[in-house]
PDB file of N, CA and C in Angstrom:
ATOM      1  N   UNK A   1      12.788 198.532 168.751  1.00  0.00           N
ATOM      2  CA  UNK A   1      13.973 197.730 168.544  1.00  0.00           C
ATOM      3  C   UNK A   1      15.199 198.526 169.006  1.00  0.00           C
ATOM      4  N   UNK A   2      16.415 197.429 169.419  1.00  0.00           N
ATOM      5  CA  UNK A   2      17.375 198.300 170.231  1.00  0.00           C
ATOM      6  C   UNK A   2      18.378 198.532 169.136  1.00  0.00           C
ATOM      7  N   UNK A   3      18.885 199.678 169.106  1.00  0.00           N
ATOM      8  CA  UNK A   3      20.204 199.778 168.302  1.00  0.00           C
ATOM      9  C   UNK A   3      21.385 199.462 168.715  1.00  0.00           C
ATOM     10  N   UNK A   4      21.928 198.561 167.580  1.00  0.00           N
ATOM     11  CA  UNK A   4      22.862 197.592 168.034  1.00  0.00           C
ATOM     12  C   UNK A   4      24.071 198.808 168.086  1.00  0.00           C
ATOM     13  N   UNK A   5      25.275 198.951 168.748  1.00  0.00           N
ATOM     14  CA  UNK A   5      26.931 199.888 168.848  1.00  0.00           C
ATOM     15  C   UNK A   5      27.717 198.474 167.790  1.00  0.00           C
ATOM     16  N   UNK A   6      28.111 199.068 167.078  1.00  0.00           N
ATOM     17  CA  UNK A   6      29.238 198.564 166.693  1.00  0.00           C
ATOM     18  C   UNK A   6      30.696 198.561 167.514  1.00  0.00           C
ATOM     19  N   UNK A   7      31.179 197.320 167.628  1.00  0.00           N
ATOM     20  CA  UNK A   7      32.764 197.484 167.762  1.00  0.00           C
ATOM     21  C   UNK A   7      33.512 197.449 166.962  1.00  0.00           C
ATOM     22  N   UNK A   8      34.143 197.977 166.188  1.00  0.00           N
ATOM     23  CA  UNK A   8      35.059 198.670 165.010  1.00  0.00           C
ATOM     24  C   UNK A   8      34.690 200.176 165.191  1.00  0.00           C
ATOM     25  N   UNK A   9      35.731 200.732 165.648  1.00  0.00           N
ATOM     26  CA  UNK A   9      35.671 202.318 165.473  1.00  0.00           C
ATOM     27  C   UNK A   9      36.609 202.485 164.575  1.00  0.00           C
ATOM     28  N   UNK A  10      36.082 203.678 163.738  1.00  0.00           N
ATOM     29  CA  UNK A  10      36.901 204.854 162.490  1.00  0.00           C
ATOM     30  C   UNK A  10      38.059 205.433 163.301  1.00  0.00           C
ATOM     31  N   UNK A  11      39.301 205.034 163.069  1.00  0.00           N
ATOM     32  CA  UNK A  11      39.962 206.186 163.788  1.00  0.00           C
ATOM     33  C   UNK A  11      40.591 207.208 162.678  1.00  0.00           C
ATOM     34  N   UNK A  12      40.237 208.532 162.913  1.00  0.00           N
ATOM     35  CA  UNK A  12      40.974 209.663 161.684  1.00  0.00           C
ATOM     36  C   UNK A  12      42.010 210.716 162.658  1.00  0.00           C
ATOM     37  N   UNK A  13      42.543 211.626 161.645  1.00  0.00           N
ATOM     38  CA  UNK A  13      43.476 212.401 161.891  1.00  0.00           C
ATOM     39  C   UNK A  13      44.844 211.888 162.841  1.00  0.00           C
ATOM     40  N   UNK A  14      45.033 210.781 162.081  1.00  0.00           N
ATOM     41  CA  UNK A  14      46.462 210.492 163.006  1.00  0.00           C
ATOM     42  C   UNK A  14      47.775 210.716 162.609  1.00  0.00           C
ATOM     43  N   UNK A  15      48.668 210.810 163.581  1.00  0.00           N
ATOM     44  CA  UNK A  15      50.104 211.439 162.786  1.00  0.00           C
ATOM     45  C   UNK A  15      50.606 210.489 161.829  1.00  0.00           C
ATOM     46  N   UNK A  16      51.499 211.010 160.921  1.00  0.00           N
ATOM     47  CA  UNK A  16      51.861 210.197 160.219  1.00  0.00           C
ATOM     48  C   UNK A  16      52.779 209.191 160.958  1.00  0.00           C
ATOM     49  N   UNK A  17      53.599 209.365 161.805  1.00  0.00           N
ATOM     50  CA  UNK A  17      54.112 208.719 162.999  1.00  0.00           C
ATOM     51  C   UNK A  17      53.320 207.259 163.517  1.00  0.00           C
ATOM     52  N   UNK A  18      52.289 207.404 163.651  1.00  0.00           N
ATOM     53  CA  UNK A  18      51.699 206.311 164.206  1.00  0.00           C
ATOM     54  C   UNK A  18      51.808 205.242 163.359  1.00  0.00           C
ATOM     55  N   UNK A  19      51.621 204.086 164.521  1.00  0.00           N
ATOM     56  CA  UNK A  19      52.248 202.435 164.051  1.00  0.00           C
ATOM     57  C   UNK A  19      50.699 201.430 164.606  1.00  0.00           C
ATOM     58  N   UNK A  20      50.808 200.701 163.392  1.00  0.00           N
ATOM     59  CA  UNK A  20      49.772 199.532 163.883  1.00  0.00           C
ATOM     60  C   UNK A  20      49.598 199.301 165.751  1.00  0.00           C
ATOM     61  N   UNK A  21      51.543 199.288 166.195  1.00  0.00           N
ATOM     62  CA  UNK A  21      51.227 199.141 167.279  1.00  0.00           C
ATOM     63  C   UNK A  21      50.780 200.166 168.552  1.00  0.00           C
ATOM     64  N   UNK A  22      51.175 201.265 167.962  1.00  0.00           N
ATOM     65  CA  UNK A  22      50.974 202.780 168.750  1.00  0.00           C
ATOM     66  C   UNK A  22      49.625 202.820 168.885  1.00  0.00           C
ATOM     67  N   UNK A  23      48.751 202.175 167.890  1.00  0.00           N
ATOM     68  CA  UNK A  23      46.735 202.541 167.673  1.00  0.00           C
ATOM     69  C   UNK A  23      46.815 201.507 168.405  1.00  0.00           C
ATOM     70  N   UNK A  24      46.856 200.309 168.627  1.00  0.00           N
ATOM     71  CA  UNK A  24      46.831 199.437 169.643  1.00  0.00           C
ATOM     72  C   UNK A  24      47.107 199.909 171.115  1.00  0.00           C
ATOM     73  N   UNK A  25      48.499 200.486 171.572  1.00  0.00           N
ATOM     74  CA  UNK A  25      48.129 201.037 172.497  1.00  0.00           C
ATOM     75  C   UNK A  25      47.323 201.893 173.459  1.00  0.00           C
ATOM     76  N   UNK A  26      46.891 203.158 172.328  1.00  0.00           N
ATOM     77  CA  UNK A  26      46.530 204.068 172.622  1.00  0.00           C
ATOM     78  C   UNK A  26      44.696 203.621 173.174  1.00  0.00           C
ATOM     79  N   UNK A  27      44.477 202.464 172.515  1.00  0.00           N
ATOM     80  CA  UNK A  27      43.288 201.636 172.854  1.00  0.00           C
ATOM     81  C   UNK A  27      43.034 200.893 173.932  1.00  0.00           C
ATOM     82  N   UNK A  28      44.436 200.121 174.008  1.00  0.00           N
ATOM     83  CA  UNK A  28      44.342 199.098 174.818  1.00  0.00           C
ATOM     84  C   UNK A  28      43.849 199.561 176.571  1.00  0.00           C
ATOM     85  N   UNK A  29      43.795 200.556 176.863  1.00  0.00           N
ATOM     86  CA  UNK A  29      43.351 200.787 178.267  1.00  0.00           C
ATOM     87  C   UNK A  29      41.768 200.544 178.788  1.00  0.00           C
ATOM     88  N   UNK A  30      40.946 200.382 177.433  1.00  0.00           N
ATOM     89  CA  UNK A  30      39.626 200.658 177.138  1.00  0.00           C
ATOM     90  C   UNK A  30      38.768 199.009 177.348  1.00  0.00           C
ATOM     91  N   UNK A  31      39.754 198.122 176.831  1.00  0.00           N
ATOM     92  CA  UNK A  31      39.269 197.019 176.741  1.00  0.00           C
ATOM     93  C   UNK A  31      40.053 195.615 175.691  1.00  0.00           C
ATOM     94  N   UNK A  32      39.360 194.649 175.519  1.00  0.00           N
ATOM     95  CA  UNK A  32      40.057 193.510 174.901  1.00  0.00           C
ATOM     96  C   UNK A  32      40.007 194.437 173.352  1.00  0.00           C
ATOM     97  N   UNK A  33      41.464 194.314 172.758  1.00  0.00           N
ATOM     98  CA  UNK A  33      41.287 194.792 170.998  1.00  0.00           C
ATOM     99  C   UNK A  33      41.033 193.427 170.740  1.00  0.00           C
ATOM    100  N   UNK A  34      40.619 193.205 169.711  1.00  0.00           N
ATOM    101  CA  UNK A  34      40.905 192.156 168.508  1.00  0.00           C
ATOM    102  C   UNK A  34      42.005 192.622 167.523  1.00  0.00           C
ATOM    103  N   UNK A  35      41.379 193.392 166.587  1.00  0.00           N
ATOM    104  CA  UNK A  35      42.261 194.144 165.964  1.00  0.00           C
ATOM    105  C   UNK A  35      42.421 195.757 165.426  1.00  0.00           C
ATOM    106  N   UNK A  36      43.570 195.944 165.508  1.00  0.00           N
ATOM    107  CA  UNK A  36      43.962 197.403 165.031  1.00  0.00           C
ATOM    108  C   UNK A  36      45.067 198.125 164.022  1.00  0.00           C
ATOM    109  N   UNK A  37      44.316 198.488 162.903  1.00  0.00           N
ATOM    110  CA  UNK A  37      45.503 198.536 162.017  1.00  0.00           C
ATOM    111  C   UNK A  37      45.251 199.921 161.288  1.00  0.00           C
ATOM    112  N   UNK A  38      46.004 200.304 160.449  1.00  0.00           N
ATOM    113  CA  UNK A  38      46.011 201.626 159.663  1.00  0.00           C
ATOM    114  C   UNK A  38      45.842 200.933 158.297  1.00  0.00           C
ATOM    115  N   UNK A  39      45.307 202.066 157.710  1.00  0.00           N
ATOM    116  CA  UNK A  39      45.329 201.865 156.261  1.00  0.00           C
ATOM    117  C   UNK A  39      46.382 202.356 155.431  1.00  0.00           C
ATOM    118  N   UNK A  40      47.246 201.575 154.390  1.00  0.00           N
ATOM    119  CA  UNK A  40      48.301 202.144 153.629  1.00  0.00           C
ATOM    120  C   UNK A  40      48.153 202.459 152.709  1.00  0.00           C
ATOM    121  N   UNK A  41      48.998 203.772 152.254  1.00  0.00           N
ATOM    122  CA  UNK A  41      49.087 203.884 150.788  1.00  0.00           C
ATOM    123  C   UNK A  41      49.751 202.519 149.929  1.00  0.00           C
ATOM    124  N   UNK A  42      48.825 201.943 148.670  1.00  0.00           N
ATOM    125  CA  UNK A  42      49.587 200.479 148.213  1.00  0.00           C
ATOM    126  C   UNK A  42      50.365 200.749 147.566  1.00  0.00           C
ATOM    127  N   UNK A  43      50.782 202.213 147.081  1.00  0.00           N
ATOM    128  CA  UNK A  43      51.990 202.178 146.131  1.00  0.00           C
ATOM    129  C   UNK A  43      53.580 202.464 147.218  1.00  0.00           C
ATOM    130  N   UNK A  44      52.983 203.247 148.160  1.00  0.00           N
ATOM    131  CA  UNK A  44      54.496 203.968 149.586  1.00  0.00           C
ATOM    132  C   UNK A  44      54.557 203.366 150.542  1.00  0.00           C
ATOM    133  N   UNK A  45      53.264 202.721 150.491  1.00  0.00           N
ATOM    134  CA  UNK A  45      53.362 202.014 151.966  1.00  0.00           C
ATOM    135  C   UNK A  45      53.276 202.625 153.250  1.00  0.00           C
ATOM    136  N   UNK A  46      53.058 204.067 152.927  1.00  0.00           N
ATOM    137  CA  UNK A  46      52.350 205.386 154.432  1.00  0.00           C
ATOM    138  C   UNK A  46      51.539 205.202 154.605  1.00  0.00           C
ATOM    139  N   UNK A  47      51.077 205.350 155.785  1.00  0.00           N
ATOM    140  CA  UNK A  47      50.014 204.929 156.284  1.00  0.00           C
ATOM    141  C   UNK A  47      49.326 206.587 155.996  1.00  0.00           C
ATOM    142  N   UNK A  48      47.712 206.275 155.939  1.00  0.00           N
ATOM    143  CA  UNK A  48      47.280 207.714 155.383  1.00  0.00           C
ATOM    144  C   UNK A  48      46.128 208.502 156.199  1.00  0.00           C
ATOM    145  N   UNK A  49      46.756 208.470 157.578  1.00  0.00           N
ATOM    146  CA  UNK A  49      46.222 208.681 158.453  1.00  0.00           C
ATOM    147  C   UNK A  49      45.239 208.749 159.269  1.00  0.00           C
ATOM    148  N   UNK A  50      44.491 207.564 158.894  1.00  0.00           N
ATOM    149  CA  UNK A  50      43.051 206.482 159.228  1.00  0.00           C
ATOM    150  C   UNK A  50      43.377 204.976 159.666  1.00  0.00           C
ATOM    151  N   UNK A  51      42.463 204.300 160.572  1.00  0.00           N
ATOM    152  CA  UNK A  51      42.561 203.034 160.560  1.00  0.00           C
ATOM    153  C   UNK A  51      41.232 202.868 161.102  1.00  0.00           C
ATOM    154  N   UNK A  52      41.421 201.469 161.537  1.00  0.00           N
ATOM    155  CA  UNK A  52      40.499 200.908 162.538  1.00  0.00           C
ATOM    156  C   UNK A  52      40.433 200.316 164.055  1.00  0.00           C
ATOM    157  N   UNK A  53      40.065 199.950 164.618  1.00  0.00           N
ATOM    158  CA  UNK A  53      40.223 199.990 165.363  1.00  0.00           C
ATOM    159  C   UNK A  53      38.981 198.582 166.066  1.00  0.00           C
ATOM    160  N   UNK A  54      39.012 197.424 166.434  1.00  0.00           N
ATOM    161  CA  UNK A  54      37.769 196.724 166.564  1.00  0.00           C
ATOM    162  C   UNK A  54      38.148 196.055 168.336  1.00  0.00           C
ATOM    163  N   UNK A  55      37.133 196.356 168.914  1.00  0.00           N
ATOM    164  CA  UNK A  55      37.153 195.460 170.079  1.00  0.00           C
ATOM    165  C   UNK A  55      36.049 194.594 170.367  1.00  0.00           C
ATOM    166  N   UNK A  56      36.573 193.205 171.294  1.00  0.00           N
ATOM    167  CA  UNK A  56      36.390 192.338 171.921  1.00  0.00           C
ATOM    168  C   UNK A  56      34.589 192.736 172.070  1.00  0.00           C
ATOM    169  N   UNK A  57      34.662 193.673 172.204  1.00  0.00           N
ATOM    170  CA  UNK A  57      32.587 193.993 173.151  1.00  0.00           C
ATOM    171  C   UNK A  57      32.357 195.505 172.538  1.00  0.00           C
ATOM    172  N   UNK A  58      31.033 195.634 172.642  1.00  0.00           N
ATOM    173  CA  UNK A  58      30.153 196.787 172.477  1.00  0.00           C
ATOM    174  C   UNK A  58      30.740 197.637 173.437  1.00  0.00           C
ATOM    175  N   UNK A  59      30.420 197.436 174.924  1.00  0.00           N
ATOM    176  CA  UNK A  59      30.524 198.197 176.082  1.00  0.00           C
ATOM    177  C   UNK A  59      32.433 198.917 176.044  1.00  0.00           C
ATOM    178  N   UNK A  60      33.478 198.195 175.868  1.00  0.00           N
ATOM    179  CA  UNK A  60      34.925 198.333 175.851  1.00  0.00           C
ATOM    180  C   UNK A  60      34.544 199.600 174.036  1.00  0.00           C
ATOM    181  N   UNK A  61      33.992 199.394 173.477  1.00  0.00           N
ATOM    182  CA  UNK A  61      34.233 200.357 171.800  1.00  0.00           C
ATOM    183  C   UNK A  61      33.447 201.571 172.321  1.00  0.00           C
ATOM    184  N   UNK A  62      32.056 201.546 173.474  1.00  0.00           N
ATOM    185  CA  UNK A  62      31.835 202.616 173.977  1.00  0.00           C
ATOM    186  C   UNK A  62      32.850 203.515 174.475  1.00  0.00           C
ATOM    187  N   UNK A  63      33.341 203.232 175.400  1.00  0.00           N
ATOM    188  CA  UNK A  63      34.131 203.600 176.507  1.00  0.00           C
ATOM    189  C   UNK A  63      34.738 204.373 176.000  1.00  0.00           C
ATOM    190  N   UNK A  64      35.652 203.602 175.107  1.00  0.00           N
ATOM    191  CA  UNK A  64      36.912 204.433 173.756  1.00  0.00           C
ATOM    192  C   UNK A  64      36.596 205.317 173.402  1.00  0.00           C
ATOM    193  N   UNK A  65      35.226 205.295 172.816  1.00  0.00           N
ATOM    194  CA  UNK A  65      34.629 206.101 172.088  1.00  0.00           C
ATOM    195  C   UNK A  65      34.543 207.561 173.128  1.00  0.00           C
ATOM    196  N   UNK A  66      34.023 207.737 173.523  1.00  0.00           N
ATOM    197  CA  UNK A  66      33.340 208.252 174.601  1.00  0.00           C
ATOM    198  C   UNK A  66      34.811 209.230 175.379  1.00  0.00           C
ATOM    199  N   UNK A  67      35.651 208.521 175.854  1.00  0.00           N
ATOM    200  CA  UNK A  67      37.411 209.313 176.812  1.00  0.00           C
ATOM    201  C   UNK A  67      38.078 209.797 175.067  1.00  0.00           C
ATOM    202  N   UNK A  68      38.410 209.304 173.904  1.00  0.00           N
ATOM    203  CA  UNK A  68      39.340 209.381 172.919  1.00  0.00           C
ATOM    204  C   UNK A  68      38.539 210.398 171.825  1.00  0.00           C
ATOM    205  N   UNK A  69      37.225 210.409 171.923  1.00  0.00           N
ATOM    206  CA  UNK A  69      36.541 211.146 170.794  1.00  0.00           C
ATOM    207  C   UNK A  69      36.790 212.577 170.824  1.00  0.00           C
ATOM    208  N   UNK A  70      37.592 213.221 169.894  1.00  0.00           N
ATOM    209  CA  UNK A  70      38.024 214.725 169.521  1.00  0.00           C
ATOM    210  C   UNK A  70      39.602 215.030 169.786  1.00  0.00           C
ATOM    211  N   UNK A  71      39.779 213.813 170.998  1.00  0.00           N
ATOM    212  CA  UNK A  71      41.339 214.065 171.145  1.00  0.00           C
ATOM    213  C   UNK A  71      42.474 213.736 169.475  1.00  0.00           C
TER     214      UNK A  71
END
């Protein structure tokens, strides 16, 4: 049986700087996003330097994966 790739990648260690739309960019060269967002603190509203990250196809969440992984 084939193992399926998920599209939703973990994204960690990001500056506190980064914006829903900045993780969107930094993606968008890779392929169609669906969606991309950070996770907030619910009491500050900082983002806590994780999100997600989900695209359109398997092959486009490779790719990402693959040029962005360690940077």
């Amino acid at each position: 049986m084939a193992k399926r790739f998920a599209t939703q990648l973990f994204v960690s260690r990001l500056s506190a700087y980064t914006t829903d739309r900045s993780l969107r960019q930094l993606f968008s060269p890779f392929g169609q996003i669906k969606d991309a967002r950070l996770i907030r603190d619910p009491e500050t509203q900082r983002p806590k330097g994780f999100g997600f990250v989900t695209f359109e196809s398997e092959d486009d969440a490779q790719k990402a994966l693959k040029s962005l992984d360690g940077r």
